[in-house]
C-alpha atoms as a PDB file:
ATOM      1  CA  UNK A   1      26.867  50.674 -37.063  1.00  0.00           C
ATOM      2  CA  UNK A   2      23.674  49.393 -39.129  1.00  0.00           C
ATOM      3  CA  UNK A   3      25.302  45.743 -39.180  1.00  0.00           C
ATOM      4  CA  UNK A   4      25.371  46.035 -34.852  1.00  0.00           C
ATOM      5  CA  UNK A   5      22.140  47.890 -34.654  1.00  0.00           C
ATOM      6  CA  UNK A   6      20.292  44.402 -37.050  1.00  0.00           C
ATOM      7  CA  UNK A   7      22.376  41.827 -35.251  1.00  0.00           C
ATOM      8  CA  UNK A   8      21.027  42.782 -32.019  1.00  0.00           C
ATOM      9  CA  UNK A   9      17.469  42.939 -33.478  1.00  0.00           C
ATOM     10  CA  UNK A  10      17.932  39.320 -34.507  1.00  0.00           C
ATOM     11  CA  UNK A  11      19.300  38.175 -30.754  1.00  0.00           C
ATOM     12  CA  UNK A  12      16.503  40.370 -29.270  1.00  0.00           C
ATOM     13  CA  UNK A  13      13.701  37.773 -31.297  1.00  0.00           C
ATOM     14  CA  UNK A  14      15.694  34.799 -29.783  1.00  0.00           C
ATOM     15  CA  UNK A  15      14.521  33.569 -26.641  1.00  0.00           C
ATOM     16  CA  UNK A  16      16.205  30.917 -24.328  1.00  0.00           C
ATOM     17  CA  UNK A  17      13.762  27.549 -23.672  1.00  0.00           C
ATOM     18  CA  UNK A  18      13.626  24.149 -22.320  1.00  0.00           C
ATOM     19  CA  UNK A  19      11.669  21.457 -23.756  1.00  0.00           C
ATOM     20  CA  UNK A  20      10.090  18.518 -21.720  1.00  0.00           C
ATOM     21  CA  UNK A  21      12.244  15.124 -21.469  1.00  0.00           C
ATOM     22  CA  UNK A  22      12.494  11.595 -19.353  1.00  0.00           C
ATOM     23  CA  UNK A  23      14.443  13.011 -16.812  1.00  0.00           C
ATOM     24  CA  UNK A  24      12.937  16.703 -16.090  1.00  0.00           C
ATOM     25  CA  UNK A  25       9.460  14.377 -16.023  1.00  0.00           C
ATOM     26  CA  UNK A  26      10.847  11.930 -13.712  1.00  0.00           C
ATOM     27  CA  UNK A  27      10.269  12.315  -9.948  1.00  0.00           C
ATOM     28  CA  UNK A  28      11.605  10.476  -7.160  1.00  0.00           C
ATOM     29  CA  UNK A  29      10.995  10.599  -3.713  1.00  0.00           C
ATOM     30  CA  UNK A  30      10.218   8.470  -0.338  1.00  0.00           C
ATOM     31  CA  UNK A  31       6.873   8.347   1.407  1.00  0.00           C
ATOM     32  CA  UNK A  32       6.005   7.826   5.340  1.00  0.00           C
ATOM     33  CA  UNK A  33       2.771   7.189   6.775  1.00  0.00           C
ATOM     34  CA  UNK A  34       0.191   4.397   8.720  1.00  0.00           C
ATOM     35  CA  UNK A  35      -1.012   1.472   7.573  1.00  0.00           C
ATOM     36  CA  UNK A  36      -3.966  -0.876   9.417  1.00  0.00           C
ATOM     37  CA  UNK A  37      -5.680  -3.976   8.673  1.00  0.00           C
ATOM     38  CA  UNK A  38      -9.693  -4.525   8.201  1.00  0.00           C
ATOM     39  CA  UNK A  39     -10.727  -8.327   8.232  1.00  0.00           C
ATOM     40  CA  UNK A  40     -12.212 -11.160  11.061  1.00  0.00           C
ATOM     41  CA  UNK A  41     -10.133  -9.327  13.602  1.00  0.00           C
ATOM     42  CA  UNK A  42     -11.228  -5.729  12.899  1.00  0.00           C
ATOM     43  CA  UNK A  43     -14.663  -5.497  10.261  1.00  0.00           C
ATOM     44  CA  UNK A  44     -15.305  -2.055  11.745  1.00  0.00           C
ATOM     45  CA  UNK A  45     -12.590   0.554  13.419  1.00  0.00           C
ATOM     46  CA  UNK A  46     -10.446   2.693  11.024  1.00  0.00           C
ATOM     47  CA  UNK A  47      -6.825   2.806  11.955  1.00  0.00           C
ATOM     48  CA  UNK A  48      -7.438   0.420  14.460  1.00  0.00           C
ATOM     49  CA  UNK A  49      -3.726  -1.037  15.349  1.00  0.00           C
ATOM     50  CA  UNK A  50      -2.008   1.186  12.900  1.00  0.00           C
ATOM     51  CA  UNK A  51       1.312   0.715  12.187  1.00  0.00           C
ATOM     52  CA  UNK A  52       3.950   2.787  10.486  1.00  0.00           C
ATOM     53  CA  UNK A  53       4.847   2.384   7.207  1.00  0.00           C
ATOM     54  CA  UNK A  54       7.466   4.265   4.663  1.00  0.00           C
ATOM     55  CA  UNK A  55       9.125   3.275   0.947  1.00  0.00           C
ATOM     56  CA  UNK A  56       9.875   5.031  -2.286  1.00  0.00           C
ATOM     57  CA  UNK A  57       8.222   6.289  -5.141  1.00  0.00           C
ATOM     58  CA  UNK A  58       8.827   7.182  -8.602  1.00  0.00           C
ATOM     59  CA  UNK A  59       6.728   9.595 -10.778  1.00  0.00           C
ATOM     60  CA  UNK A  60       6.396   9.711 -14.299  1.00  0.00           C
ATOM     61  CA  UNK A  61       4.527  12.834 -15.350  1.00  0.00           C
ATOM     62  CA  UNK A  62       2.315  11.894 -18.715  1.00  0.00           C
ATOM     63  CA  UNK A  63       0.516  15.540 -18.977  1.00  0.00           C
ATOM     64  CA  UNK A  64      -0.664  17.848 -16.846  1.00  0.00           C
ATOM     65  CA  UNK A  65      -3.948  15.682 -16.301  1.00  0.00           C
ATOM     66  CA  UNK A  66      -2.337  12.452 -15.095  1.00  0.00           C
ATOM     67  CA  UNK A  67       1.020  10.981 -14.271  1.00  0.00           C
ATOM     68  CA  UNK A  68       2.644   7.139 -13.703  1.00  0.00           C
ATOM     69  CA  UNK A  69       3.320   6.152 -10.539  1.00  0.00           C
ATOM     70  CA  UNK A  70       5.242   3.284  -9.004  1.00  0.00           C
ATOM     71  CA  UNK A  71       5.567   2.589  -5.499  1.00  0.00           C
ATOM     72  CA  UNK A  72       7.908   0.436  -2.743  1.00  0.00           C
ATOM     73  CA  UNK A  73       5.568   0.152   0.486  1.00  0.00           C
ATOM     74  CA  UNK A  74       7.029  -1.330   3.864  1.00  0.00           C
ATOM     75  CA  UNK A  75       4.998  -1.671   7.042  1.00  0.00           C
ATOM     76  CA  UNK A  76       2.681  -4.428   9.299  1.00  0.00           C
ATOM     77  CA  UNK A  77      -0.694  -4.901  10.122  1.00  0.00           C
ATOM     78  CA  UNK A  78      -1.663  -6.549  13.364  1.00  0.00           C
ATOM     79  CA  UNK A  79      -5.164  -7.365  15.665  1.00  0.00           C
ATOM     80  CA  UNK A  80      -6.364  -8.857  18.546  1.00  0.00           C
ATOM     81  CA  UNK A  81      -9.474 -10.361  19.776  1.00  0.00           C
ATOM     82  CA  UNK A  82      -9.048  -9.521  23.144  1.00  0.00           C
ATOM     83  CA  UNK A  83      -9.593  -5.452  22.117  1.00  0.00           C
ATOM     84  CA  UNK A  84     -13.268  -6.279  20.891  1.00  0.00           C
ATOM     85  CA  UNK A  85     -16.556  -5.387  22.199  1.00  0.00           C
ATOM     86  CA  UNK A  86     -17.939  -8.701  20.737  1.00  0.00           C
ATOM     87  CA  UNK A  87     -18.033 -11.283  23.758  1.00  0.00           C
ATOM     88  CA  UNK A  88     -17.909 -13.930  20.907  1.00  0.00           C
ATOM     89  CA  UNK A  89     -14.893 -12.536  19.468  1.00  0.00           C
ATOM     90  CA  UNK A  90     -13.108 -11.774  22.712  1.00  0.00           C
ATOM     91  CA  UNK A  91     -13.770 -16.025  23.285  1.00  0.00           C
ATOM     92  CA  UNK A  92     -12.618 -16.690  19.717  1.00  0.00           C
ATOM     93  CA  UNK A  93      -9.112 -14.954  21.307  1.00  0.00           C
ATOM     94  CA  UNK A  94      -7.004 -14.998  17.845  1.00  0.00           C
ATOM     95  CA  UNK A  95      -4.179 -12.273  17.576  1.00  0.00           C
ATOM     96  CA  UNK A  96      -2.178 -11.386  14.417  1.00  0.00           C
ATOM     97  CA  UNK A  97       0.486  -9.361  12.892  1.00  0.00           C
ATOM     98  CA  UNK A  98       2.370  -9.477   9.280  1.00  0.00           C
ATOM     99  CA  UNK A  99       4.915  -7.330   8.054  1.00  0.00           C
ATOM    100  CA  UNK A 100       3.540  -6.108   4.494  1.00  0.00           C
ATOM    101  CA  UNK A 101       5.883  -5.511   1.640  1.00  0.00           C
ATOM    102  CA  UNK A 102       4.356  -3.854  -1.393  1.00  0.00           C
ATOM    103  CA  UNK A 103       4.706  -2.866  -4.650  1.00  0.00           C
ATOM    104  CA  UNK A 104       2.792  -1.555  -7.068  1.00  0.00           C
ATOM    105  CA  UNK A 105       2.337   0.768 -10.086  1.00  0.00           C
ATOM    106  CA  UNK A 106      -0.820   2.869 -11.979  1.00  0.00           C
ATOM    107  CA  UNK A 107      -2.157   6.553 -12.498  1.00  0.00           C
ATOM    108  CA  UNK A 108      -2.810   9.567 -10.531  1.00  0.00           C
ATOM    109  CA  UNK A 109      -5.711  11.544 -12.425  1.00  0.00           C
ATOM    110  CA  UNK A 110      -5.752  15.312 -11.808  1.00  0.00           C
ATOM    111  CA  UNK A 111      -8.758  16.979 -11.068  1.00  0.00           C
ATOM    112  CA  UNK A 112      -7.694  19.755 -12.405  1.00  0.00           C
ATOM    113  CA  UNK A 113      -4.068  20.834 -14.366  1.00  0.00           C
ATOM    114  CA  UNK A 114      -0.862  20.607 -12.468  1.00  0.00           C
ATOM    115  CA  UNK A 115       3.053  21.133 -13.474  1.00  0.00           C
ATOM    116  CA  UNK A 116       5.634  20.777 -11.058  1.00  0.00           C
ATOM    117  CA  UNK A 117       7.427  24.196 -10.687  1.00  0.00           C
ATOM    118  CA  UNK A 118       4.512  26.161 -12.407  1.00  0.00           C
ATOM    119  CA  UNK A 119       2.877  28.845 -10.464  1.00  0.00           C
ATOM    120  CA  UNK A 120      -0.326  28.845 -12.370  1.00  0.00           C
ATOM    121  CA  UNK A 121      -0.665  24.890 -12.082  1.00  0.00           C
ATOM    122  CA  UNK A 122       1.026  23.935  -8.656  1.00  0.00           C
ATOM    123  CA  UNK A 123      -1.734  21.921  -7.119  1.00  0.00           C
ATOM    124  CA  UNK A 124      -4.370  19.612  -7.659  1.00  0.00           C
ATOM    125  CA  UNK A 125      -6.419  17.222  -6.013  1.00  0.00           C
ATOM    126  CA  UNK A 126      -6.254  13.405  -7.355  1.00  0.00           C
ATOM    127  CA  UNK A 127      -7.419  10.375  -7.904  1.00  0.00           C
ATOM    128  CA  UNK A 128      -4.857   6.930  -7.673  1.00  0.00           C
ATOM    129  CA  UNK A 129      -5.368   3.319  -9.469  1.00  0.00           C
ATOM    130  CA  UNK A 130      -3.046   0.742  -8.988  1.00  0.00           C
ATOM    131  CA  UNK A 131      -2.458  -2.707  -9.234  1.00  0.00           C
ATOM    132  CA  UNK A 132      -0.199  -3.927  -6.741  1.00  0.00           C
ATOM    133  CA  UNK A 133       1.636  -7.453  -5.281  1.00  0.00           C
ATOM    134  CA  UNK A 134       2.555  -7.644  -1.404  1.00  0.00           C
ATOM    135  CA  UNK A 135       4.162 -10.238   0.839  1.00  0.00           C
ATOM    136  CA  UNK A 136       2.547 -11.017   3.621  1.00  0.00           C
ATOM    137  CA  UNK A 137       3.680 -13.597   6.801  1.00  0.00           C
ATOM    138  CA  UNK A 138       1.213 -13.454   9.402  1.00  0.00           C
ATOM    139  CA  UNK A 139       2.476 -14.711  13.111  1.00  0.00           C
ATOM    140  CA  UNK A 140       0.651 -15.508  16.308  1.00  0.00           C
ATOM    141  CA  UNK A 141       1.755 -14.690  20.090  1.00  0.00           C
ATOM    142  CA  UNK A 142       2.026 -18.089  21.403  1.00  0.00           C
ATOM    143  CA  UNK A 143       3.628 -18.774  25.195  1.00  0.00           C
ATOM    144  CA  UNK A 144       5.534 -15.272  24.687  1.00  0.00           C
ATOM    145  CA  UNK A 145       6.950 -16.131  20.994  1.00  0.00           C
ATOM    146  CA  UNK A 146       5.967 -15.059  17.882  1.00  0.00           C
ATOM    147  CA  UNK A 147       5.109 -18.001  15.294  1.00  0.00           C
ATOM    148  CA  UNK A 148       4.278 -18.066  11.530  1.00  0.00           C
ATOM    149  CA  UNK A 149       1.060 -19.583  10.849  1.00  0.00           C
ATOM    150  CA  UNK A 150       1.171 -20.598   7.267  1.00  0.00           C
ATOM    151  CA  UNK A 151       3.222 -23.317   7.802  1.00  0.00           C
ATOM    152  CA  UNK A 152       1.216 -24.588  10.552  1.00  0.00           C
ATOM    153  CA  UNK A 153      -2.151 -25.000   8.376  1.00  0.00           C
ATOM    154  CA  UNK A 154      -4.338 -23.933  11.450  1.00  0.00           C
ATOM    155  CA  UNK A 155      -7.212 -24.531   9.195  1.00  0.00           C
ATOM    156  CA  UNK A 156      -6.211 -28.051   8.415  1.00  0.00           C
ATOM    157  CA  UNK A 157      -4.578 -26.872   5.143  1.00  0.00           C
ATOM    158  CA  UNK A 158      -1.701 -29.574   3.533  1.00  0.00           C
ATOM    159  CA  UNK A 159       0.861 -29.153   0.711  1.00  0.00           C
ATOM    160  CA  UNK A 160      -0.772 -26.450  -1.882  1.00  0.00           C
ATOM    161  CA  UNK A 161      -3.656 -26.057  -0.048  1.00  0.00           C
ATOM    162  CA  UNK A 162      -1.996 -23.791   2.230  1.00  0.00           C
ATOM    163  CA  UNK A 163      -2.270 -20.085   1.227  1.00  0.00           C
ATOM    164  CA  UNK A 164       0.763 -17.920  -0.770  1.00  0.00           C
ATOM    165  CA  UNK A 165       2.415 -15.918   1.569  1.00  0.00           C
ATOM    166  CA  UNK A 166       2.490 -13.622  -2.303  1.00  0.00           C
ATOM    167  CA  UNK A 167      -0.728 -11.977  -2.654  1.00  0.00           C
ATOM    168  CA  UNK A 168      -2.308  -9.233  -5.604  1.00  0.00           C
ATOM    169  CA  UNK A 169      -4.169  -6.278  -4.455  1.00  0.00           C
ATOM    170  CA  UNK A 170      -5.671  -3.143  -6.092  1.00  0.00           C
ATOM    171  CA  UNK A 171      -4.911  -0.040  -4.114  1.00  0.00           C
ATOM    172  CA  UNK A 172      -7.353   2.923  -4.999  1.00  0.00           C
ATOM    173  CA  UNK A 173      -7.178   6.150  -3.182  1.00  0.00           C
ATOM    174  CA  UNK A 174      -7.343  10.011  -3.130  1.00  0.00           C
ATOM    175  CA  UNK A 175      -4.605  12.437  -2.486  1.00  0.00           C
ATOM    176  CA  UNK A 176      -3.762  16.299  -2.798  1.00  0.00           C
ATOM    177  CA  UNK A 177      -0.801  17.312  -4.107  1.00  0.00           C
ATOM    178  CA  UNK A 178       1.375  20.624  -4.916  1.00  0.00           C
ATOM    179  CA  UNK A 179       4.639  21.837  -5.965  1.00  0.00           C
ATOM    180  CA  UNK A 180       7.363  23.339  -3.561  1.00  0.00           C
ATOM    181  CA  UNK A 181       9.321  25.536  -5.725  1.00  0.00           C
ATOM    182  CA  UNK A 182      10.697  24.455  -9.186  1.00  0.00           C
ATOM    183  CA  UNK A 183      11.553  21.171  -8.430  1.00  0.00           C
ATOM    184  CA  UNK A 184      10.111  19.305  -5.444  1.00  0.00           C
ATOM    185  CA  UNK A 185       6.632  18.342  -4.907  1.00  0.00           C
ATOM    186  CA  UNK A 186       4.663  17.277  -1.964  1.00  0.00           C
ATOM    187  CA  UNK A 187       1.659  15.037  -1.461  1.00  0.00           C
ATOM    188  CA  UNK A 188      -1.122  13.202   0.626  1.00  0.00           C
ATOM    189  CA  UNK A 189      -3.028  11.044   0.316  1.00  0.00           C
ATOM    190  CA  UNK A 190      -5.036   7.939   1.665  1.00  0.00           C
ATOM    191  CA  UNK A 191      -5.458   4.316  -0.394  1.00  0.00           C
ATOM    192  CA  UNK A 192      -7.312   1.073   0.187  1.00  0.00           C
ATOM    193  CA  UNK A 193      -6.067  -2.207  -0.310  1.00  0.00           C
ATOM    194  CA  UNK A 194      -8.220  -4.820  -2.243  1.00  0.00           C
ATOM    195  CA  UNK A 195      -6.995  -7.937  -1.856  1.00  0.00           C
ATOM    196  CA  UNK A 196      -8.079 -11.776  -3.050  1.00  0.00           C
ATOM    197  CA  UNK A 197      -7.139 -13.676   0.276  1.00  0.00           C
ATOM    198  CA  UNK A 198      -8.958 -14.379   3.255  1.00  0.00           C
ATOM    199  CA  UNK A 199      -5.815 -14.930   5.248  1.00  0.00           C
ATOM    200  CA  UNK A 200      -3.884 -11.890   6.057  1.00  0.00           C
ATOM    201  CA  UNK A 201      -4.776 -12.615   9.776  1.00  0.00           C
ATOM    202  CA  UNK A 202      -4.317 -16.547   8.797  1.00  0.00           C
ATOM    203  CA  UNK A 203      -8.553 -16.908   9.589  1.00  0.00           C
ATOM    204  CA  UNK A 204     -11.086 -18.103   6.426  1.00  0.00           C
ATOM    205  CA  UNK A 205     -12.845 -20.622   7.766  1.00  0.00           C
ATOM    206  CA  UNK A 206     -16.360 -20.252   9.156  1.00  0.00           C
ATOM    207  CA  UNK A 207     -15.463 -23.952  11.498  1.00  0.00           C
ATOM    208  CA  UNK A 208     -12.543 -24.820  13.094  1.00  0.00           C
ATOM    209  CA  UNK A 209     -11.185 -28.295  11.624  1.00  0.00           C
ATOM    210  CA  UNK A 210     -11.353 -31.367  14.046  1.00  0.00           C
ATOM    211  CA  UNK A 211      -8.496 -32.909  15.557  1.00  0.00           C
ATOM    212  CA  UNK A 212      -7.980 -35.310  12.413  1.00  0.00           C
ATOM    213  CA  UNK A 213      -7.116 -32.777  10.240  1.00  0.00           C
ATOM    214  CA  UNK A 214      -3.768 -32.718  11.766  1.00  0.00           C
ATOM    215  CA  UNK A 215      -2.751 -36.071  11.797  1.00  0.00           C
ATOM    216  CA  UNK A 216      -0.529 -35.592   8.865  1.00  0.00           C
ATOM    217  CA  UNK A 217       1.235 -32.232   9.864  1.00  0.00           C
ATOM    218  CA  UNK A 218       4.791 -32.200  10.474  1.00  0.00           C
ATOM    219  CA  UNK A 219       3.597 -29.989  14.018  1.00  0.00           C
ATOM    220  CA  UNK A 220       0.296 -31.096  14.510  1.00  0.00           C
ATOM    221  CA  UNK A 221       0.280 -30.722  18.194  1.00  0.00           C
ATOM    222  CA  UNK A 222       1.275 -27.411  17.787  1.00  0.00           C
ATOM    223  CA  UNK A 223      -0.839 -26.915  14.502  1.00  0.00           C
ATOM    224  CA  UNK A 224      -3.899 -27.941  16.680  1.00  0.00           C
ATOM    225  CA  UNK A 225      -3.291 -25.944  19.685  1.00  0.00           C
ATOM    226  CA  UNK A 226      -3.356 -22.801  17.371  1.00  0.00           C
ATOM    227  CA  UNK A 227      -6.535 -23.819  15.561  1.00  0.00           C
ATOM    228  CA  UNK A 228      -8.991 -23.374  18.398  1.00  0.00           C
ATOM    229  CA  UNK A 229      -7.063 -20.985  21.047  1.00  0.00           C
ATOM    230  CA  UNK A 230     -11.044 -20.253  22.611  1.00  0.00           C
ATOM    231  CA  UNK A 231     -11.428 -19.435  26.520  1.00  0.00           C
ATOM    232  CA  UNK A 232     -13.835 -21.871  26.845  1.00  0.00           C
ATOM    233  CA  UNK A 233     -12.559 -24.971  24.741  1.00  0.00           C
ATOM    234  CA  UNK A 234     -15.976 -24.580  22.246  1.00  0.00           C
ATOM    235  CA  UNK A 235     -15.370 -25.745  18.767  1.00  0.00           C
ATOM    236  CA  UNK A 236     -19.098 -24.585  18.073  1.00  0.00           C
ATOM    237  CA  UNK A 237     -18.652 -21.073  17.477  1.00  0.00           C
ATOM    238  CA  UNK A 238     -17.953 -19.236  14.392  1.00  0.00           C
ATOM    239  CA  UNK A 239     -13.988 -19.114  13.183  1.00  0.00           C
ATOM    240  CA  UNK A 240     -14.492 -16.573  10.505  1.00  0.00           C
ATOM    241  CA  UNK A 241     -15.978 -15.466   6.845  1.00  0.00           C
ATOM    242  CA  UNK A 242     -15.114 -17.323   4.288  1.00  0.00           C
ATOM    243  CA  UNK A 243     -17.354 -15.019   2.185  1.00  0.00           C
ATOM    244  CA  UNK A 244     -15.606 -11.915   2.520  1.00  0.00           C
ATOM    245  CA  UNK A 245     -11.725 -11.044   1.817  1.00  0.00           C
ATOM    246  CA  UNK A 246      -9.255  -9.041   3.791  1.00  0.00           C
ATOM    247  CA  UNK A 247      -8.521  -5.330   3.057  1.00  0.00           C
ATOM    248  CA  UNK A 248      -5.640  -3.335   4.420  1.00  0.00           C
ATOM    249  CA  UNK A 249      -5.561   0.607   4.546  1.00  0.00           C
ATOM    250  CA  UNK A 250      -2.498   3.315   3.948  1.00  0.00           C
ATOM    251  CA  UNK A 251      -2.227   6.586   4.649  1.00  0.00           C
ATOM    252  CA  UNK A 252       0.730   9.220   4.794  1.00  0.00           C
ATOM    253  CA  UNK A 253       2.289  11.833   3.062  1.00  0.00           C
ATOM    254  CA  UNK A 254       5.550  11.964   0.110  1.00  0.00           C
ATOM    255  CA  UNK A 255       8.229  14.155  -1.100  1.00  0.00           C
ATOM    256  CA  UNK A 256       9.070  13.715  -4.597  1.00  0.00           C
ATOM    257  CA  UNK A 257      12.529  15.718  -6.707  1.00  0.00           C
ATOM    258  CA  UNK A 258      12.155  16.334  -9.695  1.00  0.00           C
ATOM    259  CA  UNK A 259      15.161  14.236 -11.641  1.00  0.00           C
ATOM    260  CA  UNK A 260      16.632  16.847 -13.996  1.00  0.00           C
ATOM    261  CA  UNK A 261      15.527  19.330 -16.370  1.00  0.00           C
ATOM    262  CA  UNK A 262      14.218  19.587 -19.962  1.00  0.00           C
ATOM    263  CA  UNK A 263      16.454  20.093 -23.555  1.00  0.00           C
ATOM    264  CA  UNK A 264      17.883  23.556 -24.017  1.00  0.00           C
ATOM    265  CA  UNK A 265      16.576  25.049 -27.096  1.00  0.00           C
ATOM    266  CA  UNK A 266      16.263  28.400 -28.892  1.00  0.00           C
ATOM    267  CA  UNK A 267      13.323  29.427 -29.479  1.00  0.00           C
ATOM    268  CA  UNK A 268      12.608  32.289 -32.808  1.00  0.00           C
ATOM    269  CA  UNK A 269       9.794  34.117 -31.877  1.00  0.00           C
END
């Protein structure tokens, strides 16, 4: 009897834990949202031609003040001269859209502590840094057909002069985020693409190039004819910024799982 009644002392002091590992920090999940474009085509409107977007994401939770985070991002951008209130820019009459394909990977810094599956910590407001590379192809509507302009050099570009269709950026956004029972966590939040190109919407030049420029393209009629598309045939008016560089804007919402769950241990207290 006293060798039962000290045993279950002893298994009464034991308690049953889990400890932290890769895969119960892991998270995985897709994301949906809109995506727009702010350049030569559109310097002002928010979500001005938005376009859905979706991917994937992976988590990896560092502490409970900041986490890695690697996104997949699909979606387009697109503009068009003819919806502006600018008379100049309604003559310029350029129209764009690119399918974007992103990815990227940085930090999400908590404002404030937050576990997945933890009632005292399950949500936060956040802060995201990335650095990112995306894809982009941008086509014109030309005589009811959509054509790629890089190829084309409508700035009188040649060989390597021509932009990458492969482009960095540095998206850098806010979000909220906050756990859905013990393993699934849900988030929003909105990011802004820096980029380094002018030419998202294929326009960097403040001129149009003159007819010359084209003499050497393997299209240049065509080339030409998409340089200066104008309703009044001027060459004299402004083309674009060759000062500034084109931005694009997400925002939507993710679900992420949590992978699978920590060491079992035993824990003496």
């Amino acid at each position: 009897m006293l060798r039962i009644l000290i045993l279950s002392l002893l298994v009464s002091q034991i308690a049953y834990s889990q400890q932290a590992n890769f895969w119960s920090r892991s998270e995985l999940g897709i994301n949906i949202g809109q995506m727009y474009y702010i350049g030569e085509l559109n310097p002002y409107i928010p979500f001005y031609k938005s376009q859905n977007a979706f991917g994937a994401m992976y988590r990896l939770n560092r502490n409970a003040r900041m986490s890695y985070r690697f996104n997949y991002l699909y979606g387009s951008l697109a503009a068009y001269d003819s919806d502006s209130k600018i008379t100049q820019h309604v003559n310029r009459n350029l129209n764009f859209k690119s399918n974007i394909h992103e990815i990227s990977g940085g930090v999400e810094f908590y404002f404030k502590s937050y576990q997945l599956g933890n009632d005292r910590y399950r949500e936060t407001f956040y802060f995201l840094a990335q650095v990112g590379l995306f894809y982009m192809n941008p086509k014109t509507e030309y005589n009811g057909e959509w054509v790629a302009l890089q190829p084309l050099g409508t700035e009188g570009q040649t060989g390597k002069k021509r932009y990458n269709n492969y482009q960095l950026c540095i998206p850098i956004g806010m979000g909220y985020k906050f756990s859905i029972g013990k393993i699934m966590a849900f988030n929003i939040d909105l990011s802004i693409r820096k980029t380094f190109t002018d030419y998202i919407d294929d326009i960097g030049a403040n001129i149009y190039a003159t007819e010359d420029a084209f003499v050497n393209h393997d299209e240049s009629e065509l080339s030409y004819a998409l340089s200066n598309r104008t309703l009044d045939g001027s060459r004299t008016e402004r083309r674009g910024n060759k000062s500034t560089r084109d931005w694009y804007v997400y925002g939507g919402a993710s679900i992420t799982i949590k992978l699978g769950n920590g060491n079992t241990c035993w824990d003496f207290k």
